[in-house]
Protein backbone atom coordinates (compact mmCIF):
# COMPACT_ATOMS: atom_id res chain seq x y z
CA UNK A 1 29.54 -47.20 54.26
CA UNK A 2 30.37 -50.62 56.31
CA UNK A 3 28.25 -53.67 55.48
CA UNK A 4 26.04 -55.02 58.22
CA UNK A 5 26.83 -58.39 59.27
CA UNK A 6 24.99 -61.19 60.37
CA UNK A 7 25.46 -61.81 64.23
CA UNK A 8 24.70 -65.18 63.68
CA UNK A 9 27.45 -65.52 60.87
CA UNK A 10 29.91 -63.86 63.48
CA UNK A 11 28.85 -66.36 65.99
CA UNK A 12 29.16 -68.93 63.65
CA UNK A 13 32.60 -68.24 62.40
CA UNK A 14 34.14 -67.49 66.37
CA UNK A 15 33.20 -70.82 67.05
CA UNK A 16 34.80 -72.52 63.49
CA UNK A 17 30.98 -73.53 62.66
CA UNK A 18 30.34 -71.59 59.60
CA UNK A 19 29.65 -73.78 56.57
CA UNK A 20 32.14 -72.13 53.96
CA UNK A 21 30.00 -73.34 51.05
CA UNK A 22 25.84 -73.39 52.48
CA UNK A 23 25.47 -73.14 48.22
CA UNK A 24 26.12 -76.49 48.36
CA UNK A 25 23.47 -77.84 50.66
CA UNK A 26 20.36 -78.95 48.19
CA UNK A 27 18.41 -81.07 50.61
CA UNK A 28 14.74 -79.90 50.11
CA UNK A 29 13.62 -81.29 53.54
CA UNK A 30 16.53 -79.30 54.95
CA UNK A 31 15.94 -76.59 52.77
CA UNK A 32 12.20 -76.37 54.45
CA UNK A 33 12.52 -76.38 57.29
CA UNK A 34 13.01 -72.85 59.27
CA UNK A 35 14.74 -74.35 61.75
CA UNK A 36 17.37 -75.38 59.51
CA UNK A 37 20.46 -73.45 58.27
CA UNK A 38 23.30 -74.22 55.76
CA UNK A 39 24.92 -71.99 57.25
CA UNK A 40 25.59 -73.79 60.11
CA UNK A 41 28.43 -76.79 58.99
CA UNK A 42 27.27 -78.82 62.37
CA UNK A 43 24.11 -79.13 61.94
CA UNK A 44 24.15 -79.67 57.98
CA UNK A 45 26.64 -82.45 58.85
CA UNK A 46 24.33 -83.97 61.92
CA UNK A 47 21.50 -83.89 59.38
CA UNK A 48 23.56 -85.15 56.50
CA UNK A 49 23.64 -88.54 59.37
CA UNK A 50 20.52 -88.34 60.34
CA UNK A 51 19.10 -88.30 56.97
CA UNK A 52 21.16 -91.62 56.26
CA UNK A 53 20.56 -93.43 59.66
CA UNK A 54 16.83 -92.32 60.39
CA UNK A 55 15.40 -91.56 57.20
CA UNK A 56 17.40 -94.23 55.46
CA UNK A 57 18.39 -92.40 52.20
CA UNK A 58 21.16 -93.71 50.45
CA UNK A 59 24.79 -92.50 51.70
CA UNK A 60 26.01 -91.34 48.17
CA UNK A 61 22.33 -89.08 47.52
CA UNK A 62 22.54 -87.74 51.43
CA UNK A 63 26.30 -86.68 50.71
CA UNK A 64 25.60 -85.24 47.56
CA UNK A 65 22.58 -83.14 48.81
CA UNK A 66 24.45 -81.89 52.17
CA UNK A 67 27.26 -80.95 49.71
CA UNK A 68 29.85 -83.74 50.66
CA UNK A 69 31.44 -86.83 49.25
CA UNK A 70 31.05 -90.50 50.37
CA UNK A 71 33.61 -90.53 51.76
CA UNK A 72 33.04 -87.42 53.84
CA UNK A 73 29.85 -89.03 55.06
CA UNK A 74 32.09 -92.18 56.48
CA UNK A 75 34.64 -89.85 58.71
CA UNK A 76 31.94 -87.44 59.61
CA UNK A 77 29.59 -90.30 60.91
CA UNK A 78 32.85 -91.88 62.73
CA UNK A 79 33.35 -88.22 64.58
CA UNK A 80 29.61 -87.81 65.47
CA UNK A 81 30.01 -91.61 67.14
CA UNK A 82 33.11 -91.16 68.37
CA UNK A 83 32.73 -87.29 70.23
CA UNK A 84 29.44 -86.31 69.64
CA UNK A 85 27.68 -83.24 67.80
CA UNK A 86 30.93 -81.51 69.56
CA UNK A 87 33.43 -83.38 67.33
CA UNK A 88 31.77 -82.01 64.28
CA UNK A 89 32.94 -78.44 64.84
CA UNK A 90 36.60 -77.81 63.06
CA UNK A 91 39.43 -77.95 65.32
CA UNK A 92 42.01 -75.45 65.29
CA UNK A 93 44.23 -74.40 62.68
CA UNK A 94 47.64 -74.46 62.63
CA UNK A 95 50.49 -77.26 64.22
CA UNK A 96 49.39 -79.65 66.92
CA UNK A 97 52.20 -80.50 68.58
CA UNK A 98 56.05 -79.82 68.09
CA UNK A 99 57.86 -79.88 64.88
CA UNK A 100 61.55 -79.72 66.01
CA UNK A 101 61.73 -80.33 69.95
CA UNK A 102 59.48 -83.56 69.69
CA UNK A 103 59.55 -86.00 72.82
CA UNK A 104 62.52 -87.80 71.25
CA UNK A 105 64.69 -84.54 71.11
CA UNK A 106 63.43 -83.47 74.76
CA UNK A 107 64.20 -86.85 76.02
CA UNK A 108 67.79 -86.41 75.33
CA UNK A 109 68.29 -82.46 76.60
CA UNK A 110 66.88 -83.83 79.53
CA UNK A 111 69.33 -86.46 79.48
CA UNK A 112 72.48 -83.93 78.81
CA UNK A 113 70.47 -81.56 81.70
CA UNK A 114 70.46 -84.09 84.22
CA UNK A 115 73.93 -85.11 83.33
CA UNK A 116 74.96 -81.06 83.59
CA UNK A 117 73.23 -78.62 85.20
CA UNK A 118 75.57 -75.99 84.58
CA UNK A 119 74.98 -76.23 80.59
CA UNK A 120 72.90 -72.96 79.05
CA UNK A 121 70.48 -73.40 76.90
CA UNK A 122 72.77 -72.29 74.33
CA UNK A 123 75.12 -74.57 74.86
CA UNK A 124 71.77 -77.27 74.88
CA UNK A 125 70.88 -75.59 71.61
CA UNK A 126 74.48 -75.93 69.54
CA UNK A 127 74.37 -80.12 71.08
CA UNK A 128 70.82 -80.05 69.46
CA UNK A 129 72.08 -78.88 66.26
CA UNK A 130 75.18 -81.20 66.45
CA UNK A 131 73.09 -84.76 67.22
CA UNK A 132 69.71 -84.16 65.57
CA UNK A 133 70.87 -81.48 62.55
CA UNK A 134 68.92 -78.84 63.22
CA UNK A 135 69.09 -75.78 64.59
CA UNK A 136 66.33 -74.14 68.01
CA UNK A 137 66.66 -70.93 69.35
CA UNK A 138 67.85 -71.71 72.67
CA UNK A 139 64.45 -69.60 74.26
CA UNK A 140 62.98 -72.22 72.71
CA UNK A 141 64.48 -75.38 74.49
CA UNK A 142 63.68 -72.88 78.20
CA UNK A 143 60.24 -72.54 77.43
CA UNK A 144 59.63 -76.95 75.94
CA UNK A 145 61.85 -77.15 79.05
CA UNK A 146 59.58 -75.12 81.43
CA UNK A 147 56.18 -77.20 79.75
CA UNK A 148 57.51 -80.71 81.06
CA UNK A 149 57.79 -79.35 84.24
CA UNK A 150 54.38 -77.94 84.62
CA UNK A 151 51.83 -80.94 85.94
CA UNK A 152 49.54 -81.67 83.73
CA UNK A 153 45.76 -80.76 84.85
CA UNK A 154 42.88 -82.73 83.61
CA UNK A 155 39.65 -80.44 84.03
CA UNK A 156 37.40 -83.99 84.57
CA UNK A 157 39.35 -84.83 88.25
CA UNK A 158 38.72 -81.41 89.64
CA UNK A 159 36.44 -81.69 92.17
């Protein structure tokens, strides 16, 4: 027999929001309210602030009773000033930017490009590996290749 699940703990984990240890949260005022869930790692952090800034409790007790260090409080209050409730949610796992074909390395393919056409990506792979140590697949140079040709589009100038 499958177990029922929670739509809001689905909803909560497709959008990186669900508090991986509500256990933790011991605020009673928190705790009280219905409106309130520790399941919900936003809002448990925007009320772990709150509590601090508005009700004035001690960093240290509000971090302890929302489950979090001090100094968990400190970057979680600069993200909530800096981006808003938004920047509480988690970002996205995994690399953020290139490992091996960094601007430095794409700088200089361009460079043997420009001063070639006719070389393959193959052939831009094997100078890769010679200069820089490493080896790419040379699909992998096409597509970082293709990506600094595309414009970039900022969603706030569309009209």
């Amino acid at each position: 027999m499958a177990a029922t699940t929670d739509p809001k703990v689905a909803a909560l984990a497709a959008a990186r929001s669900l508090n991986p240890h509500p256990e933790k949260v011991v605020d009673e005022a928190f705790l009280a309210s219905p409106f309130c869930d520790a399941r919900d790692v936003v809002q448990v952090k925007y009320e772990m602030v709150r509590r601090v800034r508005v009700d004035k409790v001690p960093v240290t007790q509000a971090a302890r009773a929302f489950g979090y260090c001090r100094q968990a409080f400190y970057e979680i209050a600069a993200a909530l000033d800096a981006g808003g409730p938004g920047a509480l949610v988690a970002g996205k796992p995994g690399p953020k930017g290139p490992t091996k074909l960094t601007d430095e390395v794409m700088d200089r393919v361009e460079g043997w490009r420009r001063s070639d056409s006719a070389l393959s990506s193959r052939q831009l792979a094997d100078k890769v590996h010679v200069e820089f140590g490493f080896t790419i697949h040379p699909r992998s140079i096409e597509r970082a290749l293709a990506r600094r040709r595309e414009p970039e589009s900022h969603p706030e100038e569309v009209p």
